[in-house]
PDB file of N, CA and C in Angstrom:
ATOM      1  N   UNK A   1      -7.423  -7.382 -19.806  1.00  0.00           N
ATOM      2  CA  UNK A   1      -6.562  -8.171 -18.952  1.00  0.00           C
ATOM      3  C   UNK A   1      -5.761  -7.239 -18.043  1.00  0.00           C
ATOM      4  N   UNK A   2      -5.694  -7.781 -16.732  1.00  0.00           N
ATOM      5  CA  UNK A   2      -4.917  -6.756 -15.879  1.00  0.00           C
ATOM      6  C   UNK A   2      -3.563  -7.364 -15.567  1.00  0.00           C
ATOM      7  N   UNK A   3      -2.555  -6.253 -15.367  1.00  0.00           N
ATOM      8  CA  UNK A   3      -0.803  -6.758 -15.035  1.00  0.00           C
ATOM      9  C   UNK A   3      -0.903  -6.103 -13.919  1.00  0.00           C
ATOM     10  N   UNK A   4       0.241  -6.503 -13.098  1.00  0.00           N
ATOM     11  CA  UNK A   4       0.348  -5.631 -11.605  1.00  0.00           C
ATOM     12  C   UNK A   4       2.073  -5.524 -12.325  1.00  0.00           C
ATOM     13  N   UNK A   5       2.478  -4.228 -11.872  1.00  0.00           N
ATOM     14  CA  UNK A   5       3.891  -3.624 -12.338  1.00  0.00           C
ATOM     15  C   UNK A   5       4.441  -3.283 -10.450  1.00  0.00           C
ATOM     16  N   UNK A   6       5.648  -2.993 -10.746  1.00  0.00           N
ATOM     17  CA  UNK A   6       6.305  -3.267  -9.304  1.00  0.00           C
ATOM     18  C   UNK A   6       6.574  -1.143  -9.409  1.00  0.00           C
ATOM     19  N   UNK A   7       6.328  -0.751  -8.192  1.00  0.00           N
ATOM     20  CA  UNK A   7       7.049   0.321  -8.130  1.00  0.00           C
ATOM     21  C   UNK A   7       7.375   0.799  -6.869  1.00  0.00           C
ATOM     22  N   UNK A   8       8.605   1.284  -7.369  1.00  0.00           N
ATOM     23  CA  UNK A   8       9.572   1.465  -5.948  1.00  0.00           C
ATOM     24  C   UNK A   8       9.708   3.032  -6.234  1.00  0.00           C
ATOM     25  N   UNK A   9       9.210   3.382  -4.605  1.00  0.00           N
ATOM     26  CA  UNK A   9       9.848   5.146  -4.188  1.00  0.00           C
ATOM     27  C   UNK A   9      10.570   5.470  -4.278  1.00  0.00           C
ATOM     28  N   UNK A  10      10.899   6.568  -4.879  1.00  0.00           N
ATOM     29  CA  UNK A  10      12.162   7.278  -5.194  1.00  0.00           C
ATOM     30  C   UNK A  10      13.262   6.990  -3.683  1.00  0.00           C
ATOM     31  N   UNK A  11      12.500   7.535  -2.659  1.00  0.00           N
ATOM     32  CA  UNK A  11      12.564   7.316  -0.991  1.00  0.00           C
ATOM     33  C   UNK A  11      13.793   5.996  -0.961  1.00  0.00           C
ATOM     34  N   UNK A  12      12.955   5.183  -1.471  1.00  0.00           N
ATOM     35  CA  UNK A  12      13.274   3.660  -0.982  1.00  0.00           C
ATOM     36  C   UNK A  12      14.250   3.381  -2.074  1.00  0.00           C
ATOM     37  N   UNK A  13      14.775   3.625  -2.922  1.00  0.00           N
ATOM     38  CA  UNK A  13      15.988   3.358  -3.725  1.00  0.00           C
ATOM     39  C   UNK A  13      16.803   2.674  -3.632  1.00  0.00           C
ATOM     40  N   UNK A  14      18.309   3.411  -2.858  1.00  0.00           N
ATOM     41  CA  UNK A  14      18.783   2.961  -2.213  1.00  0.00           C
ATOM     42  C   UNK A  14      18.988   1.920  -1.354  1.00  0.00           C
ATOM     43  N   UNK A  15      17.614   1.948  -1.162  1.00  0.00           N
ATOM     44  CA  UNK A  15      17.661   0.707   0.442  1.00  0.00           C
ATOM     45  C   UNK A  15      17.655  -0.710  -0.590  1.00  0.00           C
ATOM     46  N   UNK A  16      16.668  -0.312  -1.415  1.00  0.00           N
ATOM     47  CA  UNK A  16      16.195  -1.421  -2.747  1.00  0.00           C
ATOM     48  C   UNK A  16      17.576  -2.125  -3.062  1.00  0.00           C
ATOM     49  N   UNK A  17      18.206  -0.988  -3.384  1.00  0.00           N
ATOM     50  CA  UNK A  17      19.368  -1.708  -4.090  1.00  0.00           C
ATOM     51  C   UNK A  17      20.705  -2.433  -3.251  1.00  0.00           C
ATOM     52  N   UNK A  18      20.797  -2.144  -2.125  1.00  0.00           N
ATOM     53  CA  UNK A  18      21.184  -2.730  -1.257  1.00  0.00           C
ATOM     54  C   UNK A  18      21.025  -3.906  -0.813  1.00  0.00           C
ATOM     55  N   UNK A  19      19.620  -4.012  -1.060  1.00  0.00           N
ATOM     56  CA  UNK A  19      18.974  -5.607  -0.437  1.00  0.00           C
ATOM     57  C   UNK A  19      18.816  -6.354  -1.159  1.00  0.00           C
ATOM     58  N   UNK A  20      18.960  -6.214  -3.252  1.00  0.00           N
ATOM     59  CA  UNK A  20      18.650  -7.323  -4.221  1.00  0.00           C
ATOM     60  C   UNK A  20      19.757  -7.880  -4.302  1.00  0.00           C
ATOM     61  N   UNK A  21      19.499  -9.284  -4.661  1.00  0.00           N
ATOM     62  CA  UNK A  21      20.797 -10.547  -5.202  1.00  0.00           C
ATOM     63  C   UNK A  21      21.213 -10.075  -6.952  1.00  0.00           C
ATOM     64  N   UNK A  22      20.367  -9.594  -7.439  1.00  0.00           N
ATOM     65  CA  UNK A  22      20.557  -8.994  -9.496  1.00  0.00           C
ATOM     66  C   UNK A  22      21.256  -7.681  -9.057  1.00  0.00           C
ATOM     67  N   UNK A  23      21.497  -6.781  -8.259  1.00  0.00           N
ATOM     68  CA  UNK A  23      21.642  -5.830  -8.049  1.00  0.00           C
ATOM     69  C   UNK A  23      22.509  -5.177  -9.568  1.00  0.00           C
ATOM     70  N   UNK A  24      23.723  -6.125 -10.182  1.00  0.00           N
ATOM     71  CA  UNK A  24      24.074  -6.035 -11.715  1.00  0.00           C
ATOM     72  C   UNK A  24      23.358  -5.510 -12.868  1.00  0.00           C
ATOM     73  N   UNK A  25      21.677  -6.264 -12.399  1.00  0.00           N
ATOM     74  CA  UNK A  25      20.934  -5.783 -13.738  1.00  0.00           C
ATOM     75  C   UNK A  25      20.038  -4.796 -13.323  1.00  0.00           C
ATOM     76  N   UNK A  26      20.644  -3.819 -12.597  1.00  0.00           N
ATOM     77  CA  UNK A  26      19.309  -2.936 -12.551  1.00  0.00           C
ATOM     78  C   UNK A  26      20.014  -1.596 -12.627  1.00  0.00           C
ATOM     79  N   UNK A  27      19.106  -1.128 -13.030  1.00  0.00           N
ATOM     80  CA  UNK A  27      19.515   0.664 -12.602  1.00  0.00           C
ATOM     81  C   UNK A  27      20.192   1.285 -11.702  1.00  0.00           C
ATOM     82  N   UNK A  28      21.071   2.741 -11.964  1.00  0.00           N
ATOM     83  CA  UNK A  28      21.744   2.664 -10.596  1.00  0.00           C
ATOM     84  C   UNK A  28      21.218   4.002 -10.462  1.00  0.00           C
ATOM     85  N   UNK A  29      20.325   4.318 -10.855  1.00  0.00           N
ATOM     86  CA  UNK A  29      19.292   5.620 -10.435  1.00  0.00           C
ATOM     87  C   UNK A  29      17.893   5.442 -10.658  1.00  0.00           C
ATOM     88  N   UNK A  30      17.156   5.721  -9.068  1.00  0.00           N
ATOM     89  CA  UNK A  30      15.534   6.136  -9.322  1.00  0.00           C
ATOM     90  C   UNK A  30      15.217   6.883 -10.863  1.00  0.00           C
ATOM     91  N   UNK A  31      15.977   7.600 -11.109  1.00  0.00           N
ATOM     92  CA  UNK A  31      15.517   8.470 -12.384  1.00  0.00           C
ATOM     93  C   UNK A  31      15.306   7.340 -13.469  1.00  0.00           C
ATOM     94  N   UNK A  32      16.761   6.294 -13.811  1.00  0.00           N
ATOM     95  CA  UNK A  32      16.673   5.733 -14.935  1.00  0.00           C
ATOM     96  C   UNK A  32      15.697   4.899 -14.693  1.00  0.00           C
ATOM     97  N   UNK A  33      15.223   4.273 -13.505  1.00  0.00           N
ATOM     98  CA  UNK A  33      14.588   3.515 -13.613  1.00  0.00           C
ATOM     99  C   UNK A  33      13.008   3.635 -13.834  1.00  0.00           C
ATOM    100  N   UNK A  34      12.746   4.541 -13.359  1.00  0.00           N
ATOM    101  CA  UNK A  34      11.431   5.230 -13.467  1.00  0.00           C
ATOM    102  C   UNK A  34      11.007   5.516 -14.795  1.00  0.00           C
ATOM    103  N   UNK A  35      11.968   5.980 -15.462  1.00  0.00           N
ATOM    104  CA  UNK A  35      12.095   6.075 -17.170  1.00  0.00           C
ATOM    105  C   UNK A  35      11.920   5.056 -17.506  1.00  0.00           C
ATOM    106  N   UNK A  36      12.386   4.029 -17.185  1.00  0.00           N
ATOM    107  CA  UNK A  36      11.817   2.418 -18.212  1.00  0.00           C
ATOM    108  C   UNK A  36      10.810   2.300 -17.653  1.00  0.00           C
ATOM    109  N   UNK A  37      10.572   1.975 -16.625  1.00  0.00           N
ATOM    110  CA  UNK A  37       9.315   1.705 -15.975  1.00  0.00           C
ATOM    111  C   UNK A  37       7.984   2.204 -16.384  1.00  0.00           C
ATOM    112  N   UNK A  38       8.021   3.791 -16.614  1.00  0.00           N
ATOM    113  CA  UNK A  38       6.506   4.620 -17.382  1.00  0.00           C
ATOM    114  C   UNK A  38       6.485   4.248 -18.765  1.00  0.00           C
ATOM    115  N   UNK A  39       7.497   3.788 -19.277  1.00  0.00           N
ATOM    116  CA  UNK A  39       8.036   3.425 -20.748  1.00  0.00           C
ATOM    117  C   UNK A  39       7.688   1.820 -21.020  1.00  0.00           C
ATOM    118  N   UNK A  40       7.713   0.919 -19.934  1.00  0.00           N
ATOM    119  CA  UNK A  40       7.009  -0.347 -19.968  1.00  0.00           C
ATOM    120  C   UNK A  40       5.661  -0.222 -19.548  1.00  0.00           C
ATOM    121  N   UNK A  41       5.200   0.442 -19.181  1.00  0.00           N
ATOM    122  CA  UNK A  41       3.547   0.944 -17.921  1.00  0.00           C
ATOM    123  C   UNK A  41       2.693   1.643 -19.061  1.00  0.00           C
ATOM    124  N   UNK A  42       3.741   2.103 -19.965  1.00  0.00           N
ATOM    125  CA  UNK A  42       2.398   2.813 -21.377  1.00  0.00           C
ATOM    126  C   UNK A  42       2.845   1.852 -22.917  1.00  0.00           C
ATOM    127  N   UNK A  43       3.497   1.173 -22.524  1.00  0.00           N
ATOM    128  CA  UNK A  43       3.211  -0.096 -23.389  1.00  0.00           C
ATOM    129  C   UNK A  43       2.507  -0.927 -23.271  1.00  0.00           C
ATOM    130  N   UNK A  44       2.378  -1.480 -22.042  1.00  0.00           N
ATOM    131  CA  UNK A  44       1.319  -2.098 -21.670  1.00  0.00           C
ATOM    132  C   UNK A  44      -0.290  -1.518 -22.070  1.00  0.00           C
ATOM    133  N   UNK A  45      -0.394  -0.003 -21.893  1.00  0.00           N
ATOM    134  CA  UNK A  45      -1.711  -0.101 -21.815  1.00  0.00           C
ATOM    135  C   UNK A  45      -1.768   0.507 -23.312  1.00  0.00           C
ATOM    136  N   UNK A  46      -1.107   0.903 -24.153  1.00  0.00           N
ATOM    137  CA  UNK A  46      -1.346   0.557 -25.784  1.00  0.00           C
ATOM    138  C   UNK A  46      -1.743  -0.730 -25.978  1.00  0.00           C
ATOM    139  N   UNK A  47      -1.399  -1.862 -25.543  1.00  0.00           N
ATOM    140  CA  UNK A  47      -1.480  -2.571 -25.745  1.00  0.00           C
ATOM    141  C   UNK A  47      -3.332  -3.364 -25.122  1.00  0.00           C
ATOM    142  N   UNK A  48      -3.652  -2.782 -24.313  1.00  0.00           N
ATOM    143  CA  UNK A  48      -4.865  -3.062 -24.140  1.00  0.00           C
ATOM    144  C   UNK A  48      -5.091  -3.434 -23.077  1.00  0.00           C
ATOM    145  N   UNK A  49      -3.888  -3.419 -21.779  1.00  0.00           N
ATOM    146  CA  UNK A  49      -3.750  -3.948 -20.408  1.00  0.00           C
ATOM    147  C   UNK A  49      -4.020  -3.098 -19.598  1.00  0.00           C
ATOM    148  N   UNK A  50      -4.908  -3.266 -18.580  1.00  0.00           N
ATOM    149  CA  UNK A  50      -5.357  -2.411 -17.585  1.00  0.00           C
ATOM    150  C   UNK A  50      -3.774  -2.367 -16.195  1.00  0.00           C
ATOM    151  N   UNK A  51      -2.832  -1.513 -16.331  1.00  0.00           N
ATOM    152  CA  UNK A  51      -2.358  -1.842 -14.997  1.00  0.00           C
ATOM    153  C   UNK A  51      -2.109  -1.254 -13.468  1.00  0.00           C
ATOM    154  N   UNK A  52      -1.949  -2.376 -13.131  1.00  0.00           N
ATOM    155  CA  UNK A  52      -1.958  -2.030 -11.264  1.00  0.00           C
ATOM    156  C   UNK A  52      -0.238  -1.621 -10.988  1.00  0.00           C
ATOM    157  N   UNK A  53      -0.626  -0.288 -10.621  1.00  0.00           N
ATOM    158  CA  UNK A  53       0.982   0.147  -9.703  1.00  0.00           C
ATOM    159  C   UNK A  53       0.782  -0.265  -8.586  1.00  0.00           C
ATOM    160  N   UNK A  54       1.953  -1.243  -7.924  1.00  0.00           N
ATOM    161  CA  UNK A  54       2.017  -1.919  -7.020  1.00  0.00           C
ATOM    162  C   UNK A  54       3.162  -1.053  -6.356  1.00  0.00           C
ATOM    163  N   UNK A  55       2.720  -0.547  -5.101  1.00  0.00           N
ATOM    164  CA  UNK A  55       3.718   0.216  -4.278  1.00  0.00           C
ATOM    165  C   UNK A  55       4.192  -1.103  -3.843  1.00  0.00           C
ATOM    166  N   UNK A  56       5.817  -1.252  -4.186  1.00  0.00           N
ATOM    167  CA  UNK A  56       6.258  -2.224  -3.151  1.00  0.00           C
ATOM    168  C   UNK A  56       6.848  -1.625  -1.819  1.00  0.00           C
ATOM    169  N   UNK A  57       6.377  -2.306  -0.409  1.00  0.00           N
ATOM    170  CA  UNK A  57       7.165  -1.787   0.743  1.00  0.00           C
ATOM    171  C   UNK A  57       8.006  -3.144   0.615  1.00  0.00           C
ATOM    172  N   UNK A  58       8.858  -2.123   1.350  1.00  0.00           N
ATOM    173  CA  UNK A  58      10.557  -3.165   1.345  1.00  0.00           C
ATOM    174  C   UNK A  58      10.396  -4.173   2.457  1.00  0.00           C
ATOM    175  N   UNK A  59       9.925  -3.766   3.574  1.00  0.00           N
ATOM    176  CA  UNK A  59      10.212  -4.654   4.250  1.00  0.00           C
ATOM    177  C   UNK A  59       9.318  -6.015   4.044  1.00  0.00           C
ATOM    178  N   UNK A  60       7.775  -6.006   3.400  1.00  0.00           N
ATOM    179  CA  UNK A  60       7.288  -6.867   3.064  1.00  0.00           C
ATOM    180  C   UNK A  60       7.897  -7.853   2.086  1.00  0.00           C
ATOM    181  N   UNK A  61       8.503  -7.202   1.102  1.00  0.00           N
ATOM    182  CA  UNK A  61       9.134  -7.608   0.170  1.00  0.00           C
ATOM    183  C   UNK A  61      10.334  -8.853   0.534  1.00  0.00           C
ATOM    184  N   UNK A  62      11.410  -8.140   1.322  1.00  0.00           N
ATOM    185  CA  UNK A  62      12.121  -9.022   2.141  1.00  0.00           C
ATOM    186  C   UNK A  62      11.697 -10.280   2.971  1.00  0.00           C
ATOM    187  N   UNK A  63      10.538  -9.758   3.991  1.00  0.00           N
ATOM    188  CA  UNK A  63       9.643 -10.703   4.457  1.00  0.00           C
ATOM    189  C   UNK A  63       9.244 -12.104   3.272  1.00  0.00           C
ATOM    190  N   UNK A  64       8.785 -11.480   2.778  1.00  0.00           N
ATOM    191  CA  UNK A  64       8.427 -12.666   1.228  1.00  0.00           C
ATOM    192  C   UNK A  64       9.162 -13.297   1.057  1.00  0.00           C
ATOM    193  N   UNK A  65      10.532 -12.846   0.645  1.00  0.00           N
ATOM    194  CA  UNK A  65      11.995 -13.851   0.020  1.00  0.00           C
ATOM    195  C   UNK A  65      12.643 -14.316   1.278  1.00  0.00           C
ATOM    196  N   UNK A  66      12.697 -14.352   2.665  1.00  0.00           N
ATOM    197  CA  UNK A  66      12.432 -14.924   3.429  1.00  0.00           C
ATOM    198  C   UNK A  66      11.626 -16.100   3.860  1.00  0.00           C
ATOM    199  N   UNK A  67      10.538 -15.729   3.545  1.00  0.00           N
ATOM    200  CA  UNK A  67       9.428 -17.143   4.320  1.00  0.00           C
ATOM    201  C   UNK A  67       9.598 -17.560   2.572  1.00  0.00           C
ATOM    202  N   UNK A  68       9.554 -17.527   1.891  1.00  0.00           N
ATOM    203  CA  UNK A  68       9.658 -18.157   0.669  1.00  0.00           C
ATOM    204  C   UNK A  68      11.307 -19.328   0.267  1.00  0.00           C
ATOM    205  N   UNK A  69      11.892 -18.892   0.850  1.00  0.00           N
ATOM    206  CA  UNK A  69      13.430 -19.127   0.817  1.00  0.00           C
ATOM    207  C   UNK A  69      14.479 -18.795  -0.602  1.00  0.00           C
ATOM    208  N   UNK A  70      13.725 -17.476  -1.348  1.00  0.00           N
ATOM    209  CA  UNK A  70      13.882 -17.063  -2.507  1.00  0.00           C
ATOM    210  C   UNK A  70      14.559 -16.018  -2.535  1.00  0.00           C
ATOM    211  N   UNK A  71      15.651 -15.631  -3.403  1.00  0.00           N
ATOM    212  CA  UNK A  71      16.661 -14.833  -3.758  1.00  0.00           C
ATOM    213  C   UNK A  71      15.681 -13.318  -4.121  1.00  0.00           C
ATOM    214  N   UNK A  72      16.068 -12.283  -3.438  1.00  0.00           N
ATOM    215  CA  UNK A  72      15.485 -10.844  -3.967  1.00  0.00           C
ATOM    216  C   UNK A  72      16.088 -10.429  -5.487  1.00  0.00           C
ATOM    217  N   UNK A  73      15.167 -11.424  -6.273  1.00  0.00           N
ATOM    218  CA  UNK A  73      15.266 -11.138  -7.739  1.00  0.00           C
ATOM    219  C   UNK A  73      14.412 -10.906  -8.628  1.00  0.00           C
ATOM    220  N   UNK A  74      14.842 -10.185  -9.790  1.00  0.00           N
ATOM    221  CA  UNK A  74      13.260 -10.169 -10.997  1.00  0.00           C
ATOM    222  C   UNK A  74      12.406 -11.023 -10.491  1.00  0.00           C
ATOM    223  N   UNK A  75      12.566 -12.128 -10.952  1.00  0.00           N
ATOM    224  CA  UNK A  75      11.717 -13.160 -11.060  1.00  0.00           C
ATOM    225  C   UNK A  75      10.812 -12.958  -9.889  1.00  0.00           C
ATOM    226  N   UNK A  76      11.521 -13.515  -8.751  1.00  0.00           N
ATOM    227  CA  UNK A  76      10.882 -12.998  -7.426  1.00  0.00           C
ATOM    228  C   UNK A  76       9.768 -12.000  -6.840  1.00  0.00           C
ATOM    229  N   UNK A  77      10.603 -10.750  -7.572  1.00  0.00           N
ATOM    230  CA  UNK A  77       9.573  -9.178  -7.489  1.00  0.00           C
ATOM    231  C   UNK A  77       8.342  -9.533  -8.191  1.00  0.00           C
ATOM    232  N   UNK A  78       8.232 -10.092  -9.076  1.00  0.00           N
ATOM    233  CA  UNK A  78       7.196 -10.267 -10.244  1.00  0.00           C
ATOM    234  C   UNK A  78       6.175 -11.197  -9.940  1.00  0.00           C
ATOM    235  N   UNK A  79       6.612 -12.592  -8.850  1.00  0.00           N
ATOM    236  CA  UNK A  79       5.725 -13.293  -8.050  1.00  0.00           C
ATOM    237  C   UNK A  79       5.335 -12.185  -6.938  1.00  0.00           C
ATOM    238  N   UNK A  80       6.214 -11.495  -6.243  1.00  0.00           N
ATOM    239  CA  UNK A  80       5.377 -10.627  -5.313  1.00  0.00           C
ATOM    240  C   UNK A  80       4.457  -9.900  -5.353  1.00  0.00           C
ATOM    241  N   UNK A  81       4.390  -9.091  -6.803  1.00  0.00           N
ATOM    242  CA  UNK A  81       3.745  -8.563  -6.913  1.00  0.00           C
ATOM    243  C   UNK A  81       2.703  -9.394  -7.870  1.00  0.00           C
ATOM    244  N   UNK A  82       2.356 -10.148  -8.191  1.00  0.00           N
ATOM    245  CA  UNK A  82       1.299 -10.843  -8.815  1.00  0.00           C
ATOM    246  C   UNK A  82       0.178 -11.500  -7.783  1.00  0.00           C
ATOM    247  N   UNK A  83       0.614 -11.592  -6.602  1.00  0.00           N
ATOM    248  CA  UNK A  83       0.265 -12.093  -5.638  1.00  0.00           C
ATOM    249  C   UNK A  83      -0.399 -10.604  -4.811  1.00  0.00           C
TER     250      UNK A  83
END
């Protein structure tokens, strides 16, 4: 079974965090976050899941929760990138 996982450039950080509505529940460093992230990304594939690193670009991203009329949130990121 395949998952698509969201990943954001070290680059693009900042900008990331600027532009989400959860901005509360997230990391306030590329580092920490990257750490959960390889830490959820090799659980997954113990687990038997093939997954897709999904470079997210920001501005698409925005674009999305835009024409969608949807808040830049988990939930949100997780339809974007499933799609």
């Amino acid at each position: 079974m395949e998952i698509n996982l969201a990943y954001y450039k070290k680059k693009d950080w900042f900008k990331f965090l600027k532009m989400i509505d959860d901005r509360e529940s997230m990391f306030d460093t590329w580092k920490e976050w990257n750490k959960s992230y390889l830490k959820t990304k090799q659980g997954l594939i113990s687990q038997g899941f093939l997954v897709n690193e999904i470079i997210v670009d920001l501005k698409e991203l925005k674009k999305y929760c835009n024409s969608q009329g949807l808040k830049n949130d988990g939930k949100t990121r997780s339809q974007f990138v499933a799609n």
